[in-house]
Protein backbone atom coordinates (compact mmCIF):
# COMPACT_ATOMS: atom_id res chain seq x y z
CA UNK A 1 66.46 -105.94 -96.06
CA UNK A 2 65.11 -102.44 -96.30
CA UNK A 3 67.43 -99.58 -95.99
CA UNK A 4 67.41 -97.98 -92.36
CA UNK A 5 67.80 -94.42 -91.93
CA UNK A 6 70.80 -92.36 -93.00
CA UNK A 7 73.47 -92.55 -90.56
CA UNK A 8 74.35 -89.11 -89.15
CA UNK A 9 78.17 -87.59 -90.05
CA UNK A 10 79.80 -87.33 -86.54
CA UNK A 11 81.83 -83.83 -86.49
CA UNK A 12 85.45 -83.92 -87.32
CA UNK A 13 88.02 -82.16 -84.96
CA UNK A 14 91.24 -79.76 -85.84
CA UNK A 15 94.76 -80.65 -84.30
CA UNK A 16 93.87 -77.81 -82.26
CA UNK A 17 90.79 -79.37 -80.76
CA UNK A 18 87.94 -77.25 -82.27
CA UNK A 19 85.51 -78.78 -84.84
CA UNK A 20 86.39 -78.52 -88.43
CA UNK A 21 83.07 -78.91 -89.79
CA UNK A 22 79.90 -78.86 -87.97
CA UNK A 23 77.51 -82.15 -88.12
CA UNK A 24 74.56 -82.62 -90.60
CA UNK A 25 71.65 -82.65 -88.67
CA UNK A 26 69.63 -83.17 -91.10
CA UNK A 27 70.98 -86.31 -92.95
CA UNK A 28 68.75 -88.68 -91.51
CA UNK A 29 65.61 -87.48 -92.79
CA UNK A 30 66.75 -88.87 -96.17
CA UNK A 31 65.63 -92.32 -94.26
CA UNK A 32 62.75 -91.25 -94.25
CA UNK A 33 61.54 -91.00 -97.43
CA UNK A 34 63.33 -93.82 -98.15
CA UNK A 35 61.14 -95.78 -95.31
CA UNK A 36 58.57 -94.53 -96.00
CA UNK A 37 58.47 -95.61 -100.01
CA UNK A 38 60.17 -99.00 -99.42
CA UNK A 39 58.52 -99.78 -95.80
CA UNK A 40 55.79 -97.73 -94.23
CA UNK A 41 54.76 -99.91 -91.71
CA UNK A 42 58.25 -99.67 -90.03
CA UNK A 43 58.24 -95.56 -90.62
CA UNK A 44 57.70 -95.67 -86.53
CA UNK A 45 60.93 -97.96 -85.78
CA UNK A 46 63.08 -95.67 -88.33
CA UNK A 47 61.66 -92.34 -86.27
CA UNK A 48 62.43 -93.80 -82.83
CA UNK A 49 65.65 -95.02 -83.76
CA UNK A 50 66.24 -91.03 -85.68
CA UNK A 51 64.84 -89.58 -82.12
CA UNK A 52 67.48 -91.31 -80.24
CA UNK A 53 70.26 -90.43 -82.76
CA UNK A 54 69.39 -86.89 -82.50
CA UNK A 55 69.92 -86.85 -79.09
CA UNK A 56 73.30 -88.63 -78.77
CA UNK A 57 74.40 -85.76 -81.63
CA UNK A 58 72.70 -83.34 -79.20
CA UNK A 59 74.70 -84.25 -76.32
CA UNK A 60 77.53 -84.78 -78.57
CA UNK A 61 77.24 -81.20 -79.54
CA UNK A 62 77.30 -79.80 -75.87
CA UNK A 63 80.53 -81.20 -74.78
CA UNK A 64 82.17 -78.95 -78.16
CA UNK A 65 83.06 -75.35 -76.51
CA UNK A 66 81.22 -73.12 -78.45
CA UNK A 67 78.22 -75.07 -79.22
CA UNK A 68 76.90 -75.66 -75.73
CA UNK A 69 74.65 -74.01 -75.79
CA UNK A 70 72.64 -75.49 -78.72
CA UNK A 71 73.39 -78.73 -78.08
CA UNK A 72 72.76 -78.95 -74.85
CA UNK A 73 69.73 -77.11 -74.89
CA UNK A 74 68.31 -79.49 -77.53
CA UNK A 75 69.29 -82.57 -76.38
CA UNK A 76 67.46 -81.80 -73.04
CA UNK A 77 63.85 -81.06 -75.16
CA UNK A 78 64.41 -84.00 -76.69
CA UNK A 79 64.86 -86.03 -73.75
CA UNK A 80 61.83 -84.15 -72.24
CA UNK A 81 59.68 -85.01 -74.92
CA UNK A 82 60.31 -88.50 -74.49
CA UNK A 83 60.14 -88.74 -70.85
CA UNK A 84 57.09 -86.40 -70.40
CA UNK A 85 54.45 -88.94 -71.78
CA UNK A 86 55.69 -91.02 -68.79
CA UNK A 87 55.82 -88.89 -66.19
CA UNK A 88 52.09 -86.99 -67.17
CA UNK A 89 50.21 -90.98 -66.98
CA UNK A 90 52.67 -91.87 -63.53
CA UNK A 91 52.89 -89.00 -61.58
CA UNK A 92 50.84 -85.87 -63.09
CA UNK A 93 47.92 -88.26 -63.90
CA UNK A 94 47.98 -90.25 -60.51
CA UNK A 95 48.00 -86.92 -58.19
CA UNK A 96 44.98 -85.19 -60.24
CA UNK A 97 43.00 -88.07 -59.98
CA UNK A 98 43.99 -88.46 -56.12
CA UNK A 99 43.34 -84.18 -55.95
CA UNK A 100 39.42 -84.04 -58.19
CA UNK A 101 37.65 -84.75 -55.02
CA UNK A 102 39.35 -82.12 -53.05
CA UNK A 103 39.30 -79.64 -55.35
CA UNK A 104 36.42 -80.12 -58.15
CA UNK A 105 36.57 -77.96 -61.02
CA UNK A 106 34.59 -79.50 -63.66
CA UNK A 107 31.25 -78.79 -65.03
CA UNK A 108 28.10 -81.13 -66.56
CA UNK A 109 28.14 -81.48 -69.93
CA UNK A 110 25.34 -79.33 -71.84
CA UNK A 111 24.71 -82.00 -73.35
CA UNK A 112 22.76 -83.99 -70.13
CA UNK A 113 21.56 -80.42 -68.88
CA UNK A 114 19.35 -80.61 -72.03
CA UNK A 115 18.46 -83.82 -71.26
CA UNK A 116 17.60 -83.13 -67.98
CA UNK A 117 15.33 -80.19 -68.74
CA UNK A 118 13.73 -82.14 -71.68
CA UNK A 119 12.83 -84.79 -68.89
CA UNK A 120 11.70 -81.77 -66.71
CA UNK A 121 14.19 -82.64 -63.78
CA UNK A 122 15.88 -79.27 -64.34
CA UNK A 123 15.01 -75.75 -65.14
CA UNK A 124 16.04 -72.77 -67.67
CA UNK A 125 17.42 -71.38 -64.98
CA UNK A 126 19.60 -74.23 -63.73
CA UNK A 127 21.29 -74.39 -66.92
CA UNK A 128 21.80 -70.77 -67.70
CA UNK A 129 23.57 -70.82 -63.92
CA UNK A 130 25.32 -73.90 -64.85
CA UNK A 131 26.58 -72.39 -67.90
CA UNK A 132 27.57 -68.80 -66.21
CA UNK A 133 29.76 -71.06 -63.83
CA UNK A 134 31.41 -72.94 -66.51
CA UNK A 135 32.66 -69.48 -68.40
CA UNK A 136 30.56 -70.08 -71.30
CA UNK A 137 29.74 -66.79 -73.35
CA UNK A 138 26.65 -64.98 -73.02
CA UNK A 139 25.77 -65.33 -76.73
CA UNK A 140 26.36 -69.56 -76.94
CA UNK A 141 24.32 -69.31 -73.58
CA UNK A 142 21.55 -67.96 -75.74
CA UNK A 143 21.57 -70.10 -77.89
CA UNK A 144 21.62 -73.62 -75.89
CA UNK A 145 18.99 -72.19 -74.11
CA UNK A 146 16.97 -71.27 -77.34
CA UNK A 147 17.70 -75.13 -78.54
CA UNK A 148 16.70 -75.92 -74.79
CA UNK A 149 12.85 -74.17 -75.21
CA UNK A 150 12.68 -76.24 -78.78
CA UNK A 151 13.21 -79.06 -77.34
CA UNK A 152 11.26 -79.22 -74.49
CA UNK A 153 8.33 -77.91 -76.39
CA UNK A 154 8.70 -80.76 -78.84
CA UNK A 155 8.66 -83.06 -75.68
CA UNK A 156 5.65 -81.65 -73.82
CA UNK A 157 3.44 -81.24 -77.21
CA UNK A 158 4.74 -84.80 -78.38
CA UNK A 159 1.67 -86.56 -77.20
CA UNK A 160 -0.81 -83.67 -78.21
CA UNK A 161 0.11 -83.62 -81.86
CA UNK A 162 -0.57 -87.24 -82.34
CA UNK A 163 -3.77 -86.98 -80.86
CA UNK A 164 -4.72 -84.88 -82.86
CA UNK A 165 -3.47 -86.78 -86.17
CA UNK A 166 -5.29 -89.70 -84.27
CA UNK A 167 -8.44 -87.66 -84.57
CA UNK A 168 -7.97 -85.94 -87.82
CA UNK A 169 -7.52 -89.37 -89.24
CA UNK A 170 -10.56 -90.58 -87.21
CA UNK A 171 -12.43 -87.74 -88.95
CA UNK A 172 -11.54 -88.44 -92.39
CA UNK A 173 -12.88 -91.94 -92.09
CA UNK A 174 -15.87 -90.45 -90.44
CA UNK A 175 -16.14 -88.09 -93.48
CA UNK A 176 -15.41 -91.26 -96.33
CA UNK A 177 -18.30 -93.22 -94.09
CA UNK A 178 -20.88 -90.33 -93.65
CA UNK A 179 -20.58 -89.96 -97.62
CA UNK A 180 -20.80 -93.54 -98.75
CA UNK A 181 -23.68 -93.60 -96.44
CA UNK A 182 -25.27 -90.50 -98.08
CA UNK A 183 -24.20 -91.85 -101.86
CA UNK A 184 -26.19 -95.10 -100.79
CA UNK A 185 -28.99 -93.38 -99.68
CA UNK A 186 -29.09 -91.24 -102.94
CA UNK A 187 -28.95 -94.63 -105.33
CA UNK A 188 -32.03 -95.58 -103.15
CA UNK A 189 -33.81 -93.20 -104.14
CA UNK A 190 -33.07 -92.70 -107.59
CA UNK A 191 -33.69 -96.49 -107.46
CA UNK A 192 -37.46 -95.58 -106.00
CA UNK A 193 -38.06 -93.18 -108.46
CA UNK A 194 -36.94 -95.16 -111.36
CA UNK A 195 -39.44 -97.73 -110.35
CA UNK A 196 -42.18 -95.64 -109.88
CA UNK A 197 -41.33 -93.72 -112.78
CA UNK A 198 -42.07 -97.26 -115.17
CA UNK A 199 -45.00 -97.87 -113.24
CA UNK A 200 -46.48 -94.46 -114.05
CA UNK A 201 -45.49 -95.24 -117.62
CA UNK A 202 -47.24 -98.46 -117.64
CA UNK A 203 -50.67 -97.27 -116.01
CA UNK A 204 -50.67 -94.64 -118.72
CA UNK A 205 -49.63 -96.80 -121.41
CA UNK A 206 -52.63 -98.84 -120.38
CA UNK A 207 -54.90 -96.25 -120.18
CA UNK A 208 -53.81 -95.21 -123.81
CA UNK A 209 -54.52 -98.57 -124.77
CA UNK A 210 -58.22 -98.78 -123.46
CA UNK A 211 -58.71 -95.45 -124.84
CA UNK A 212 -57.71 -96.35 -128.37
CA UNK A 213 -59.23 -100.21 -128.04
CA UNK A 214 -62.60 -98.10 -127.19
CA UNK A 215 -62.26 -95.63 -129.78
CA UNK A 216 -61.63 -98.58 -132.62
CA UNK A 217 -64.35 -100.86 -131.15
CA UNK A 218 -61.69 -103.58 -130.13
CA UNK A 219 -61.14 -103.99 -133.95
């Protein structure tokens, strides 16, 4: 079995009544370091149980004339911190649900108002009001509502910027077309000119050749 916390000193009396030493309030925490190298999963159940020992010291305390004060005093935080958890979800929690639709007091989150203007159900205006109710500063009102403009700009000109990389794509193509078209073209010719170019060649080569046959006498 794991050791459990340290065990606080209870305070020792005189004959005459009056405490002879005062307790160690701070004994216990040597359990903790102690839980928490041999057992930290069960650090929670050594704190609760330290909790509850602090407060029976506590109220120990305030019964000692003298220490009253102290003890009594911080035995009642401690039992307020344990109780207040309960009491805020039972009571507190109940009646301010049962009270927000009497008395409203909260505000939209920016967060949908810039939804609701990038959607263009809302206006600048309607946020920088909404925003002026809900005590926001003049200077982080600025700057939603510069984030607001960005955004809705980014919205509205969504569908015009990819037209227009539709088209400037469109165009390219058009452009790698119109020049394979014009490269084509420009073989053809040079093609046509080749040709005609070896037929020239061969009508004079022939003409050379009846020149010279005439000149020699066919010899």
């Amino acid at each position: 079995m794991e050791p459990g916390p340290t065990p606080i000193s209870p305070p020792t009396f005189k004959d005459g009544g009056g405490p002879a030493t005062p307790p160690d309030f701070f004994a216990p925490l040597a359990g903790l370091e102690d839980a928490l190298k041999h057992d930290p999963k069960g650090l929670g159940a050594v704190i609760r149980g330290l909790y509850g020992t602090l407060i029976i010291l506590a109220s120990a305390v305030s019964f000692i004339p003298g220490e009253a004060n102290v003890g009594g005093g911080l035995a009642s935080l401690l039992i307020h911190d344990i109780i207040e958890p309960f009491r805020s979800r039972v009571y507190a929690g109940s009646l301010d649900l049962a009270l927000r639709p009497f008395f409203p007091n909260r505000f939209v989150s920016p967060r949908i108002l810039l939804s609701a203007m990038q959607d263009g159900l809302i206006s600048e205006k309607d946020i920088v009001d909404e925003l002026t109710l809900s005590g926001t500063l003049d200077s982080s009102i600025q700057s939603v509502v510069k984030y607001a403009r960005a955004k809705a700009f980014d919205t509205a000109t969504k569908g015009d910027i990819a037209l227009v990389r539709q088209y400037h794509t469109k165009l390219i193509d058009y452009t790698i077309v119109t020049l394979q078209d014009i490269e084509r073209a420009a073989i053809t010719d040079l093609k046509g000119l080749r040709a005609a170019a070896i037929t020239e060649l061969t009508k004079i080569r022939g003409s050379r050749l009846s020149a010279l046959e005439a000149v020699t006498g066919g010899v």
